[in-house]
C-alpha atoms as a PDB file:
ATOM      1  CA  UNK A   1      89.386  79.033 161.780  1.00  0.00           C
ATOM      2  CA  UNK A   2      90.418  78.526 158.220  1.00  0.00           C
ATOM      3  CA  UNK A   3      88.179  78.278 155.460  1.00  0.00           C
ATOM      4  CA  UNK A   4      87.119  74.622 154.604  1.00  0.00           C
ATOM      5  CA  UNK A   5      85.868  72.963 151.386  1.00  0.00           C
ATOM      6  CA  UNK A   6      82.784  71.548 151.032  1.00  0.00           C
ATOM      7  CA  UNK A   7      82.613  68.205 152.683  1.00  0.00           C
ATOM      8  CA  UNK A   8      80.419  65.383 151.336  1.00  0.00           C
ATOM      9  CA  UNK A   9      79.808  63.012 154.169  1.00  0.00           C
ATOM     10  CA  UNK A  10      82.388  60.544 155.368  1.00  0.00           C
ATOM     11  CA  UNK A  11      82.960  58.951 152.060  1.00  0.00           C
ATOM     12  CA  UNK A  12      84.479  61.448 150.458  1.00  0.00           C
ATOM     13  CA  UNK A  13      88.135  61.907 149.594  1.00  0.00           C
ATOM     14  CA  UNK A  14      90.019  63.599 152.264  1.00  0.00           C
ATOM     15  CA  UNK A  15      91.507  66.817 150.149  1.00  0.00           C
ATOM     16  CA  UNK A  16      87.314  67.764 149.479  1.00  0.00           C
ATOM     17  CA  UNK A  17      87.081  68.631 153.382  1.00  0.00           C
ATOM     18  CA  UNK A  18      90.932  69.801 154.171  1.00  0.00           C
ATOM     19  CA  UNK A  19      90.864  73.709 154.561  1.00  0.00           C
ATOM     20  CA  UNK A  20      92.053  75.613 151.500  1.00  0.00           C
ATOM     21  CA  UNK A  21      95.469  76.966 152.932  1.00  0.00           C
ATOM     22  CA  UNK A  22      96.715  73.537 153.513  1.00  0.00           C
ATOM     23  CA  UNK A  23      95.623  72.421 149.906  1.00  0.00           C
ATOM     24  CA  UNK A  24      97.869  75.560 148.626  1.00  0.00           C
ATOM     25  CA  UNK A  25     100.509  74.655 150.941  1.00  0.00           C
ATOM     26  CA  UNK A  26     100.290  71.004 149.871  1.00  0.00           C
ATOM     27  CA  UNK A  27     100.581  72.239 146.070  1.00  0.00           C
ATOM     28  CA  UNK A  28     103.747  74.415 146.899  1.00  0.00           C
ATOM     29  CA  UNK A  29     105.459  72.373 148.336  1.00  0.00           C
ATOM     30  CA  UNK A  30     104.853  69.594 145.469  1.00  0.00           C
ATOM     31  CA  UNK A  31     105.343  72.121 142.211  1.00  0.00           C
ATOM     32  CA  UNK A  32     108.224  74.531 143.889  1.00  0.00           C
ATOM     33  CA  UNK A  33     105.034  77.500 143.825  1.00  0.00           C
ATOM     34  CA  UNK A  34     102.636  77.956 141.463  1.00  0.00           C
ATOM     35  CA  UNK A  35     102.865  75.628 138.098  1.00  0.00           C
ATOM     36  CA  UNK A  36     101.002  76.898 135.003  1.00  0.00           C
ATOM     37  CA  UNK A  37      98.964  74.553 132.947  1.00  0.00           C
ATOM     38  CA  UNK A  38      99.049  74.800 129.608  1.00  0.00           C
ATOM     39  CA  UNK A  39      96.113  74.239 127.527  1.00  0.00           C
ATOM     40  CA  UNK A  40      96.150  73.022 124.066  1.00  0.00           C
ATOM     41  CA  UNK A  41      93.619  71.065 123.066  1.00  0.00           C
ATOM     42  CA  UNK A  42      91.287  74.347 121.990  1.00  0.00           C
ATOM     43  CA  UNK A  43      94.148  75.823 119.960  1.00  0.00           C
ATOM     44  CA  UNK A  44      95.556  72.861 118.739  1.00  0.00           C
ATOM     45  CA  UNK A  45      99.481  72.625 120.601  1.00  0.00           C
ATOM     46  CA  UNK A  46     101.894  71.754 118.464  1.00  0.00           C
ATOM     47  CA  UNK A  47     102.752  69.724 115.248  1.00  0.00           C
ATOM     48  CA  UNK A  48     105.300  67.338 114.842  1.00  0.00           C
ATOM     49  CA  UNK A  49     108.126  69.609 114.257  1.00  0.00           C
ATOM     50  CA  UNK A  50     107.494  72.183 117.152  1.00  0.00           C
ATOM     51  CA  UNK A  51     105.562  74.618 114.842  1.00  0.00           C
ATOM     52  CA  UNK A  52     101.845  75.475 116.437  1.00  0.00           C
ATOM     53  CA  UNK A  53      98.837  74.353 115.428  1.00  0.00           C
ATOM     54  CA  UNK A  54      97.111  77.161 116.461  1.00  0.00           C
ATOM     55  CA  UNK A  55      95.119  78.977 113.532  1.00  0.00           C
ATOM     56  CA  UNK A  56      95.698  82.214 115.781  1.00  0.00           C
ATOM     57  CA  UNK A  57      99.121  82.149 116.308  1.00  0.00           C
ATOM     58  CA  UNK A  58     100.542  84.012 113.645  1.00  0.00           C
ATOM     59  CA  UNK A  59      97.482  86.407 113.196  1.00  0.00           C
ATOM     60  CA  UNK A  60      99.589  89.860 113.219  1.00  0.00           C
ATOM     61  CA  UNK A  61     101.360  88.472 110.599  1.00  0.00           C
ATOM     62  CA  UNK A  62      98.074  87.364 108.581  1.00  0.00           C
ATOM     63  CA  UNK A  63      96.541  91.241 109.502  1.00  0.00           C
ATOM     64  CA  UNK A  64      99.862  92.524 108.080  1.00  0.00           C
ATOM     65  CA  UNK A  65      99.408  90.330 104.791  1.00  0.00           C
ATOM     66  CA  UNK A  66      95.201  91.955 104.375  1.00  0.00           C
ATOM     67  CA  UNK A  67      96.826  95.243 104.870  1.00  0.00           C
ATOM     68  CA  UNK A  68      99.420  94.967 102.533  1.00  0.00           C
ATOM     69  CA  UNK A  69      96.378  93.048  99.797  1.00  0.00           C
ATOM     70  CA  UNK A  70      93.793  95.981 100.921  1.00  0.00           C
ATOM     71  CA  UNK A  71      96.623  98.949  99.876  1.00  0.00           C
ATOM     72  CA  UNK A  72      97.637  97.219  96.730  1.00  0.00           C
ATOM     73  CA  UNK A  73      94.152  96.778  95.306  1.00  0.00           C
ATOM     74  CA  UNK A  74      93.410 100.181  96.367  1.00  0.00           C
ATOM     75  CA  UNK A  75      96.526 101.243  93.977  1.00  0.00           C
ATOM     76  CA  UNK A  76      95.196  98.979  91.370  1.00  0.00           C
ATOM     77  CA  UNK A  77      91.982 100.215  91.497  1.00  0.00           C
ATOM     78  CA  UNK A  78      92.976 104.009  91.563  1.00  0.00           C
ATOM     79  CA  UNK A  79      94.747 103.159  87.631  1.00  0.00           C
ATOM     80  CA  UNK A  80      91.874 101.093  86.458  1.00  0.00           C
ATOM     81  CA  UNK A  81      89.742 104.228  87.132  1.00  0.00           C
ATOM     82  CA  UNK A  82      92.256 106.363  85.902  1.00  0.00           C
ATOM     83  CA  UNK A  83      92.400 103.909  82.581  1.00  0.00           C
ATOM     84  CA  UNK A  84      89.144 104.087  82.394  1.00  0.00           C
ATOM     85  CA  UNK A  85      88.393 107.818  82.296  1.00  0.00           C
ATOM     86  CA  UNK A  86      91.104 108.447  79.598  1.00  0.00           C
ATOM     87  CA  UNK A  87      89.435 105.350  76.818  1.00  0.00           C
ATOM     88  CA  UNK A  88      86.651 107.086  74.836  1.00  0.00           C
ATOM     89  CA  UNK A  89      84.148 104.805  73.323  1.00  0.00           C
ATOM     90  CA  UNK A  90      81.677 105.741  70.745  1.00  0.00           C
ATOM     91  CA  UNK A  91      78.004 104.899  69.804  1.00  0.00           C
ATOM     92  CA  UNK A  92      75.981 105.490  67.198  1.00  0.00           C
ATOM     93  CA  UNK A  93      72.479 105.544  65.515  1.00  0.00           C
ATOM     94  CA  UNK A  94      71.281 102.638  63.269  1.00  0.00           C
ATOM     95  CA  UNK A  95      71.598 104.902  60.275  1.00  0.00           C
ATOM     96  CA  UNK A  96      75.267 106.511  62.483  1.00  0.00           C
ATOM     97  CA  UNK A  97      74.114 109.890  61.482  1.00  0.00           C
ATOM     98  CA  UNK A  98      74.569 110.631  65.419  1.00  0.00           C
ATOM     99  CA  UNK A  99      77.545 109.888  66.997  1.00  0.00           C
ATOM    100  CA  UNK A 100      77.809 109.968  70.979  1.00  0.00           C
ATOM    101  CA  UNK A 101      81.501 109.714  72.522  1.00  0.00           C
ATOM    102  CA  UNK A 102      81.259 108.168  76.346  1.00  0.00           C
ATOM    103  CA  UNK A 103      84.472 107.920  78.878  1.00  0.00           C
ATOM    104  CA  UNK A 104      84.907 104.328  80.243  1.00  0.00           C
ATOM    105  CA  UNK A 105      83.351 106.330  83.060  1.00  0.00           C
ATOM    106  CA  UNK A 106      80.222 106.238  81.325  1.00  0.00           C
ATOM    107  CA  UNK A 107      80.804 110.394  81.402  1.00  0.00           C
ATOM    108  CA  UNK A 108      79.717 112.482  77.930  1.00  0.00           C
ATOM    109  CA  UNK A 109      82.488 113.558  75.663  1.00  0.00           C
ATOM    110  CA  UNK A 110      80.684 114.637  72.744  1.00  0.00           C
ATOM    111  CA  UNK A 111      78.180 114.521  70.328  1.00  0.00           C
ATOM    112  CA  UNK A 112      78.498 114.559  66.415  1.00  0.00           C
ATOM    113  CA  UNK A 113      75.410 115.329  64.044  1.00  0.00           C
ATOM    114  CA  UNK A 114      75.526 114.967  60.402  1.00  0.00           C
ATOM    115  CA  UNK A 115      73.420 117.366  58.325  1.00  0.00           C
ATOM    116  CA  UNK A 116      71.289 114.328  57.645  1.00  0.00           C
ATOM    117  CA  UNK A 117      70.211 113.851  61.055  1.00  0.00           C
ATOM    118  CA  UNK A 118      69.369 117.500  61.398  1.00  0.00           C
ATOM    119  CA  UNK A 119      67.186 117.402  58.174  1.00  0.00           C
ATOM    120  CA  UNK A 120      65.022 114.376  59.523  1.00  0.00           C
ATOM    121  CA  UNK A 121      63.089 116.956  62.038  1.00  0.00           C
ATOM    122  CA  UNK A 122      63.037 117.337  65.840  1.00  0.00           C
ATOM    123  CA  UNK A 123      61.432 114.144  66.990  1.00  0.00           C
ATOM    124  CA  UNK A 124      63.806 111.494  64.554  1.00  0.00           C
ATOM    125  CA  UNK A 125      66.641 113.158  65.892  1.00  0.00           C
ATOM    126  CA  UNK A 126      65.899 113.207  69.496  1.00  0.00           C
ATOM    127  CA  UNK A 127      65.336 108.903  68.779  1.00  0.00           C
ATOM    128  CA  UNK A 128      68.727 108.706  66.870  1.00  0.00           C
ATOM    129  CA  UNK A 129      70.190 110.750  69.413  1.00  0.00           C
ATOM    130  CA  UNK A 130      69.015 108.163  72.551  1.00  0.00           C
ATOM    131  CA  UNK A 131      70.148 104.989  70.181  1.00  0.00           C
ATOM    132  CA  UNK A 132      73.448 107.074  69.721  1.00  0.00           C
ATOM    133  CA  UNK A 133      73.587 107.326  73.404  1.00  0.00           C
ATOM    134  CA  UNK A 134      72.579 103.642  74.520  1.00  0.00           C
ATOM    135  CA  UNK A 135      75.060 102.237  72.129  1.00  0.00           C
ATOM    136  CA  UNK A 136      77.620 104.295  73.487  1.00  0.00           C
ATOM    137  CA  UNK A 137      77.058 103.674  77.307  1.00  0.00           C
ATOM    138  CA  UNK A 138      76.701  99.886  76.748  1.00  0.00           C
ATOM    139  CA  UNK A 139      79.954 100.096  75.330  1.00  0.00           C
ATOM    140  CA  UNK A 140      81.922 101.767  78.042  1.00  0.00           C
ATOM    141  CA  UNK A 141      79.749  99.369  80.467  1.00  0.00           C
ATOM    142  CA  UNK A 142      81.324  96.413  78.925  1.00  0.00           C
ATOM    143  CA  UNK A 143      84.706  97.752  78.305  1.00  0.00           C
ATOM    144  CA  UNK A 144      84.835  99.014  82.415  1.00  0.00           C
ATOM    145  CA  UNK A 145      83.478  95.399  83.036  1.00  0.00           C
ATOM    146  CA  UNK A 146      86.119  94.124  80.878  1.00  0.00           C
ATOM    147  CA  UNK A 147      88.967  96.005  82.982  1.00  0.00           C
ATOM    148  CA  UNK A 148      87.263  94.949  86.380  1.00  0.00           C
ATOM    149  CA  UNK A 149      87.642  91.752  84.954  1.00  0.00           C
ATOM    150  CA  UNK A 150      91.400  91.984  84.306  1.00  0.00           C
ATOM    151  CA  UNK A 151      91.728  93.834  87.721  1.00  0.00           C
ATOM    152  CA  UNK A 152      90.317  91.143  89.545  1.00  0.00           C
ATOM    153  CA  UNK A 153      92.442  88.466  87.971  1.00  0.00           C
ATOM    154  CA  UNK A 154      95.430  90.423  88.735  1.00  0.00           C
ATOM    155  CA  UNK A 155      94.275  90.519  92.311  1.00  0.00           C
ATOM    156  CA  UNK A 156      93.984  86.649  92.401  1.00  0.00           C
ATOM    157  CA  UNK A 157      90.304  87.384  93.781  1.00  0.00           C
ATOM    158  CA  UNK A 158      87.096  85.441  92.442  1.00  0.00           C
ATOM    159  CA  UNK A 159      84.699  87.731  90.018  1.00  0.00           C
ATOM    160  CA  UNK A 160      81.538  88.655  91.756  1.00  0.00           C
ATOM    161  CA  UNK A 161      78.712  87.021  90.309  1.00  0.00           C
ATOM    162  CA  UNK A 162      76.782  90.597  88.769  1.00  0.00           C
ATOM    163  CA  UNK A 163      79.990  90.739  87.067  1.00  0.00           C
END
């Protein structure tokens, strides 16, 4: 015996108790085989002109675009570090008898004492030194700020906020 649908008493519709094989043979022979249904409504179908709705539909295409954005700020970011390790920037003392040269790296170059600084004894120098050396890192932190800056513009992406 074939299988049968559920039946629901004696008012239901007739197709609800027919056995399955005659509902596929009933479909068959209506739709020429199987018939596929398209659905649309989650995705969207199409606009007016043809062209889909779907926000999914041209997603290689969008993957291929954040590829292509990912390698090019990777270039860009490769010659801002590269910029920035070749600018020197230079601090100084209050009384710039120390002078402390800093990459845009924040890496040491050099230091310069004058004979003056020398002469003032062990424990003034060691304070002009550290002045020397916070002037000349908070320099190269705002000029490698200043080039993120201009490298994110370039980008067209928004400045993060610590920036």
């Amino acid at each position: 015996m074939p299988a049968t649908l559920l039946s629901f008493g004696s008012g239901s519709p007739a197709w609800l108790s027919e056995p399955a094989s005659s509902i596929r043979r009933r479909a068959g022979a209506q739709g020429g085989g199987r018939h596929s249904t398209r659905v649309r409504a989650i995705f969207g179908g199409n606009d007016e002109e043809g062209k889909s709705k779907n926000p999914f539909s041209n997603f290689s295409e969008l993957l291929k675009t954040a590829k292509e954005a990912q390698a090019r700020a990777a270039v860009e970011a490769q010659r801002a570090q590269e910029e920035l390790s070749s600018v020197v920037f230079e601090g100084y003392d209050e009384e710039e008898t120390v002078k402390v040269v800093v990459s845009g790296n924040q890496e040491p170059r050099a230091v310069e004492l004058t004979q003056d600084a020398l002469d003032q004894g062990t424990e003034v120098l060691q304070t002009r030194l550290v002045e020397a050396m916070q002037d000349a890192h908070s320099k190269s932190v705002l000029g490698m700020k200043d080039r993120m800056k201009r490298l994110y513009e370039d980008l067209g992406f928004p400045m993060p906020p610590q920036m």
